[in-house]
C-alpha atoms as a PDB file:
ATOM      1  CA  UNK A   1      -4.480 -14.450 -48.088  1.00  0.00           C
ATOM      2  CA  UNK A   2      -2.992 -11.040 -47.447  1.00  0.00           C
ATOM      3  CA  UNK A   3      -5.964  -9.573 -47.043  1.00  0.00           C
ATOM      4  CA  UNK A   4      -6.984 -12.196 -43.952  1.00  0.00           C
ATOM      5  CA  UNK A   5      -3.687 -11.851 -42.406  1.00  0.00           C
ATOM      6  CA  UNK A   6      -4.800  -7.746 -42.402  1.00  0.00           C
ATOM      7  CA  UNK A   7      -8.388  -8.585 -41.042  1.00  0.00           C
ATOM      8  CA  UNK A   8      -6.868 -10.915 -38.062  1.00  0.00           C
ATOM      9  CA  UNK A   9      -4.452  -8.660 -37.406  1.00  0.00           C
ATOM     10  CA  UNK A  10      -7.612  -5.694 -37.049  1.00  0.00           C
ATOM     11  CA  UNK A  11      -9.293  -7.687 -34.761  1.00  0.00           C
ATOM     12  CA  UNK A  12      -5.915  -8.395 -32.743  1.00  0.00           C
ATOM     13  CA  UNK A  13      -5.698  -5.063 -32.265  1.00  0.00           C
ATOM     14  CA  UNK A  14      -9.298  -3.811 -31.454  1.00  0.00           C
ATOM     15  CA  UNK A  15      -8.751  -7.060 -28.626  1.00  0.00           C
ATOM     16  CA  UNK A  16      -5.819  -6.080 -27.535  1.00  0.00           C
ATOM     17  CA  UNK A  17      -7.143  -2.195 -27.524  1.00  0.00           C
ATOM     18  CA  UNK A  18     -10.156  -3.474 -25.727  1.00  0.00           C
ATOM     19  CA  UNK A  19      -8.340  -5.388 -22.949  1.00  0.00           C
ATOM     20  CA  UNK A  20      -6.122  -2.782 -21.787  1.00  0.00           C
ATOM     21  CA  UNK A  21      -9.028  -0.233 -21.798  1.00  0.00           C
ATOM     22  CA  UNK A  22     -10.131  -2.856 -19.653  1.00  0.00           C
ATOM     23  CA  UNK A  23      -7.147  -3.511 -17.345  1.00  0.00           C
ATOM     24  CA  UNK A  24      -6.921   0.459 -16.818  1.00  0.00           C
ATOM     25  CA  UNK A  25     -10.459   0.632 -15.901  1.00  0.00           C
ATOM     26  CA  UNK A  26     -10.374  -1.784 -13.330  1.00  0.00           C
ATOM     27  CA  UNK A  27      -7.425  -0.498 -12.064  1.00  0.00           C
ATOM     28  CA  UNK A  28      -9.447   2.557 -10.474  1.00  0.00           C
ATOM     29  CA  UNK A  29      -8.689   5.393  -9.128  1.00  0.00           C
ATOM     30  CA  UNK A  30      -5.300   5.389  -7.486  1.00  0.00           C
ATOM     31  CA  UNK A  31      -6.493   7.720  -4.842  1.00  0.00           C
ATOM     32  CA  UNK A  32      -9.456   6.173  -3.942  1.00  0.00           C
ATOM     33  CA  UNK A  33      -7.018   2.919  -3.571  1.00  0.00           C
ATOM     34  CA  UNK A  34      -4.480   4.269  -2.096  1.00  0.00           C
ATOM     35  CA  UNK A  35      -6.951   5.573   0.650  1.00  0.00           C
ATOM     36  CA  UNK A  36      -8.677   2.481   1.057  1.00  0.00           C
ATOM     37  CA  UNK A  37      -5.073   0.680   1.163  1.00  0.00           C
ATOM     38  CA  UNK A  38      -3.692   3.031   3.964  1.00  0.00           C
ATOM     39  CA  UNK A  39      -7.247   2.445   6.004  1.00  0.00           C
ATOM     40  CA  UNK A  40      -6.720  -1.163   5.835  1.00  0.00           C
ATOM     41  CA  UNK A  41      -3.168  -0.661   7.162  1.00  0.00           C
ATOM     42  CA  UNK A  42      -4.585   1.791   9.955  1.00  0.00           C
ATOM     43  CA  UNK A  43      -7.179  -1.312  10.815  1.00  0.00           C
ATOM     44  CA  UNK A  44      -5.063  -3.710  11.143  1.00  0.00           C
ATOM     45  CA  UNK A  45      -2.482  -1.690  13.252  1.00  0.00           C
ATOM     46  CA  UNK A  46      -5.211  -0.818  15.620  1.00  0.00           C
ATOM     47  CA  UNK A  47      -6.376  -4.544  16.073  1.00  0.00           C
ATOM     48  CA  UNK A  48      -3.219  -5.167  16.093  1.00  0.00           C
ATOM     49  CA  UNK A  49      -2.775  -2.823  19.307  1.00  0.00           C
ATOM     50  CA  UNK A  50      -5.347  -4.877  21.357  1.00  0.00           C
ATOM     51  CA  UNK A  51      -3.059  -8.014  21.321  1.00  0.00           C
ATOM     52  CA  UNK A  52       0.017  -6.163  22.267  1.00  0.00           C
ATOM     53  CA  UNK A  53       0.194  -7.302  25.844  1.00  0.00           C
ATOM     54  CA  UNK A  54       1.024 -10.021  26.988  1.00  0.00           C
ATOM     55  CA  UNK A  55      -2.060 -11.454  28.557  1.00  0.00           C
ATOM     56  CA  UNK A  56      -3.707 -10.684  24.626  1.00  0.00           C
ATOM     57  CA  UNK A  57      -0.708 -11.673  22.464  1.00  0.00           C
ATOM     58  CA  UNK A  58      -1.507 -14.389  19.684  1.00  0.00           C
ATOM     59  CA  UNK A  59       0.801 -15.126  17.715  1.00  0.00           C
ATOM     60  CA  UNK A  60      -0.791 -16.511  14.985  1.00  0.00           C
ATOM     61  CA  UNK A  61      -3.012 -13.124  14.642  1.00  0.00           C
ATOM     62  CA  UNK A  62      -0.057 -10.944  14.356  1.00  0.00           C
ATOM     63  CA  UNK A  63       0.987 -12.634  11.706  1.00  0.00           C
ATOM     64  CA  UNK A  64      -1.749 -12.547  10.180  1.00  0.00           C
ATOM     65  CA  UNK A  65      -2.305  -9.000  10.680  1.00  0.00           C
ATOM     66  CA  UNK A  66       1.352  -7.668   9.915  1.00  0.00           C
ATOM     67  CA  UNK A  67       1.741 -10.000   6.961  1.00  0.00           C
ATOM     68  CA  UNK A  68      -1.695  -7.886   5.827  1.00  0.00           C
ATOM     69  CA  UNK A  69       0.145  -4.543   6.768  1.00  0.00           C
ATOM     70  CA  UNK A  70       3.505  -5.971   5.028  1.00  0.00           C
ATOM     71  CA  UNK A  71       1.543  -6.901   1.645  1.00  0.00           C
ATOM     72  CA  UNK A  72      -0.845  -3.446   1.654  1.00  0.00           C
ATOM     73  CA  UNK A  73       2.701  -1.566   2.090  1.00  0.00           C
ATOM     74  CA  UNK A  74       4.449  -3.562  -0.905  1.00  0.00           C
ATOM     75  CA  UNK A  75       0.711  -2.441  -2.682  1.00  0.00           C
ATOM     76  CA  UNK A  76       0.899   1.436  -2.126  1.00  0.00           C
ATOM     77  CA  UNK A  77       4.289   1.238  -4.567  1.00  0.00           C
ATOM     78  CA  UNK A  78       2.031   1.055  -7.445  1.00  0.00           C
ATOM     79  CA  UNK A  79      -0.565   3.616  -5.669  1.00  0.00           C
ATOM     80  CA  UNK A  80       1.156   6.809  -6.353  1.00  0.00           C
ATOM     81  CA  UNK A  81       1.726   7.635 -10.219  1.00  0.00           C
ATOM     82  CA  UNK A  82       2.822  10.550 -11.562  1.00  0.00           C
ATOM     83  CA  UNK A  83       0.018  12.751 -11.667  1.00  0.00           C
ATOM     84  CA  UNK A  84      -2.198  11.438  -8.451  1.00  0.00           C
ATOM     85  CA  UNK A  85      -1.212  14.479  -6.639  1.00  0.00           C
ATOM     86  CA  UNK A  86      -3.392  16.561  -8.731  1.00  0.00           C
ATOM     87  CA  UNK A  87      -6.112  14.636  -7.647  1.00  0.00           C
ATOM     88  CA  UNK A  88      -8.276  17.487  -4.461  1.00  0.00           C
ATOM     89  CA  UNK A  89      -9.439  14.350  -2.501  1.00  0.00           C
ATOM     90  CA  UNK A  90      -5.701  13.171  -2.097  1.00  0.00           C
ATOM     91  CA  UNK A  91      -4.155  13.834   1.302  1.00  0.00           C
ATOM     92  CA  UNK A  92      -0.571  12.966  -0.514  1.00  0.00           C
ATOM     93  CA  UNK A  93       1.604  15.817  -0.183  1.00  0.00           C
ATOM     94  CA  UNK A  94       3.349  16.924  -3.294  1.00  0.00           C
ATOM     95  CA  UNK A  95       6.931  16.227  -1.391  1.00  0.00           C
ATOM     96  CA  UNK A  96       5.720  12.372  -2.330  1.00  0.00           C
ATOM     97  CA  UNK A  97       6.615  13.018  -6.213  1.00  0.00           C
ATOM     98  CA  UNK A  98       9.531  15.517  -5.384  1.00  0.00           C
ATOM     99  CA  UNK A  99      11.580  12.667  -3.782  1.00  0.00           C
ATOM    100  CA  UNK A 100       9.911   9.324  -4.851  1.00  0.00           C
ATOM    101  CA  UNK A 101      12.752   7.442  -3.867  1.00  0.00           C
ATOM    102  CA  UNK A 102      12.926   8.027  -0.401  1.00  0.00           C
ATOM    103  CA  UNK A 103       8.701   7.685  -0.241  1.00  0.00           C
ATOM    104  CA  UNK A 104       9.313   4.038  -1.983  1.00  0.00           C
ATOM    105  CA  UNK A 105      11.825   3.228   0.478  1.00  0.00           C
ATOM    106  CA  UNK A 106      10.160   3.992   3.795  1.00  0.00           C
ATOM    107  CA  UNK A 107       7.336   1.745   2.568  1.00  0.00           C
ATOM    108  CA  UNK A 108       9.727  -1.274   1.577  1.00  0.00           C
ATOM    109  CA  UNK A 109      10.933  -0.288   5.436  1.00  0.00           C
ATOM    110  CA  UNK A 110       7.271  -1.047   6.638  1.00  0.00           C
ATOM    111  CA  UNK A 111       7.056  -4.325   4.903  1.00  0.00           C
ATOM    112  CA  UNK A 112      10.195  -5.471   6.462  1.00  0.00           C
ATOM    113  CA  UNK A 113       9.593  -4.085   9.862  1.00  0.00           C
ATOM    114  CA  UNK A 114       5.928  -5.401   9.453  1.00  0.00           C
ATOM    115  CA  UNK A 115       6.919  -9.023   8.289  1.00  0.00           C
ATOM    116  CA  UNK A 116       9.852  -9.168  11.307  1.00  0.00           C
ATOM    117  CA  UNK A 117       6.925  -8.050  13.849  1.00  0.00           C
ATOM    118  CA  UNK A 118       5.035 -11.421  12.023  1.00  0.00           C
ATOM    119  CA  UNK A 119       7.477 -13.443  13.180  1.00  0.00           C
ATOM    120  CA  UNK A 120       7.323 -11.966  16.655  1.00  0.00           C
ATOM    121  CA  UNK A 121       6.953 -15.135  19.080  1.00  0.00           C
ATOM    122  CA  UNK A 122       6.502 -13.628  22.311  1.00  0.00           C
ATOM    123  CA  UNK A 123       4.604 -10.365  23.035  1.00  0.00           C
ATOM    124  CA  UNK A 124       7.829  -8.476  24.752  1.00  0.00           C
ATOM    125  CA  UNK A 125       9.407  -9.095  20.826  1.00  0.00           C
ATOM    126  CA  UNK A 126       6.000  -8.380  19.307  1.00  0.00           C
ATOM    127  CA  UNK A 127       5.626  -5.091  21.529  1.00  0.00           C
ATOM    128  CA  UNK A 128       9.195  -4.049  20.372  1.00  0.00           C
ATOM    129  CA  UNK A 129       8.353  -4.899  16.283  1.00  0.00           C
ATOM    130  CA  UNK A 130       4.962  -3.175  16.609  1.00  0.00           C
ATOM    131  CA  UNK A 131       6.324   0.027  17.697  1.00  0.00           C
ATOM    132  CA  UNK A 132       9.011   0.148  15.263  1.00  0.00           C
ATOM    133  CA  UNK A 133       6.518  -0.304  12.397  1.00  0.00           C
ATOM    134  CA  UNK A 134       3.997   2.456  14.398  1.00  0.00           C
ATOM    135  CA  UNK A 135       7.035   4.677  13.795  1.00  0.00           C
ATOM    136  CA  UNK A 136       7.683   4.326  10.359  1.00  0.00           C
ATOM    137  CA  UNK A 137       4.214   4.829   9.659  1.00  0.00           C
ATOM    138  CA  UNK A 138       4.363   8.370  11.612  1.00  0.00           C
ATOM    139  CA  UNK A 139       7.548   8.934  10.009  1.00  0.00           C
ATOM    140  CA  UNK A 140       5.721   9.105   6.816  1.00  0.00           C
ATOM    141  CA  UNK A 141       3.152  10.513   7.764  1.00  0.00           C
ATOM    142  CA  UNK A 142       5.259  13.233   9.084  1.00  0.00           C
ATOM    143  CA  UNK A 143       6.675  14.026   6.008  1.00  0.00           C
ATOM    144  CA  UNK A 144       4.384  12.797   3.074  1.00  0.00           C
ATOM    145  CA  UNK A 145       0.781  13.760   4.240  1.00  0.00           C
ATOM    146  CA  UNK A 146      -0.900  17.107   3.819  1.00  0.00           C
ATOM    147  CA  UNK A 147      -1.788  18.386   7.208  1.00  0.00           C
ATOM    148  CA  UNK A 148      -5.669  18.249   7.836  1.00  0.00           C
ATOM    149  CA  UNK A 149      -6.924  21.851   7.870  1.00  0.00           C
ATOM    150  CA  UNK A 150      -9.406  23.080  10.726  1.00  0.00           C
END
């Protein structure tokens, strides 16, 4: 009997083993994700743009479309491990690692500023919430993005 309990607890293991070799390989590359994250955030700021008057406002779109940049800005928490900086197609400057916290807390500040502009019922409020999240993306940007070289 001991020697069964030994044998499941082998192949417990090797599944176990297996599934978080799995897990990490579908996690990908955190670059590459991170990347593809922030152009889905650029996207949907740029749509968002052409309904940002009022004779294009829709409500129900900017929900839809800052609820999208709230939810891809809760996402990029998870996109910058240690170690992702090293990484030559990154465009994360290394200042992201050197003060983490304040990185993490401008993006919680474009989820919240994102979700408010969701709520936005009029495009006068909409045009006010849009901006603020516009500048908390170049805030970042400012500060935690390698400048493109010439």
């Amino acid at each position: 009997m001991k020697r069964s309990h030994t044998v499941w607890a082998a192949v417990l293991g090797a599944g176990l083993a297996f599934g978080v070799t799995c897990a990490a390989v579908s996690a990908g590359n955190p670059v590459e994700e991170r990347q593809a994250t922030m152009k889905a955030v650029g996207q949907s700021m740029k749509e968002a743009a052409a309904i940002n008057t009022p004779a294009t406002f829709d409500a129900a779109k900017a929900k839809t479309l800052m609820d999208g940049v709230a939810a891809n800005a809760k996402k990029l928490h998870g996109l910058y491990p240690a170690g992702s900086g090293a990484d030559p197609k990154t465009e994360a400057d290394p200042k992201v690692w050197e003060n983490k916290a304040d990185f993490d807390k401008r993006l919680t500040e474009m989820a919240t500023l994102a979700t408010t502009a969701g709520k936005s019922a009029d495009a006068a409020g909409f045009k006010t919430a849009y901006a603020a999240v516009g500048a908390t993306c170049k805030s970042c940007h400012d500060v935690y993005r390698m400048k493109k070289k010439s």
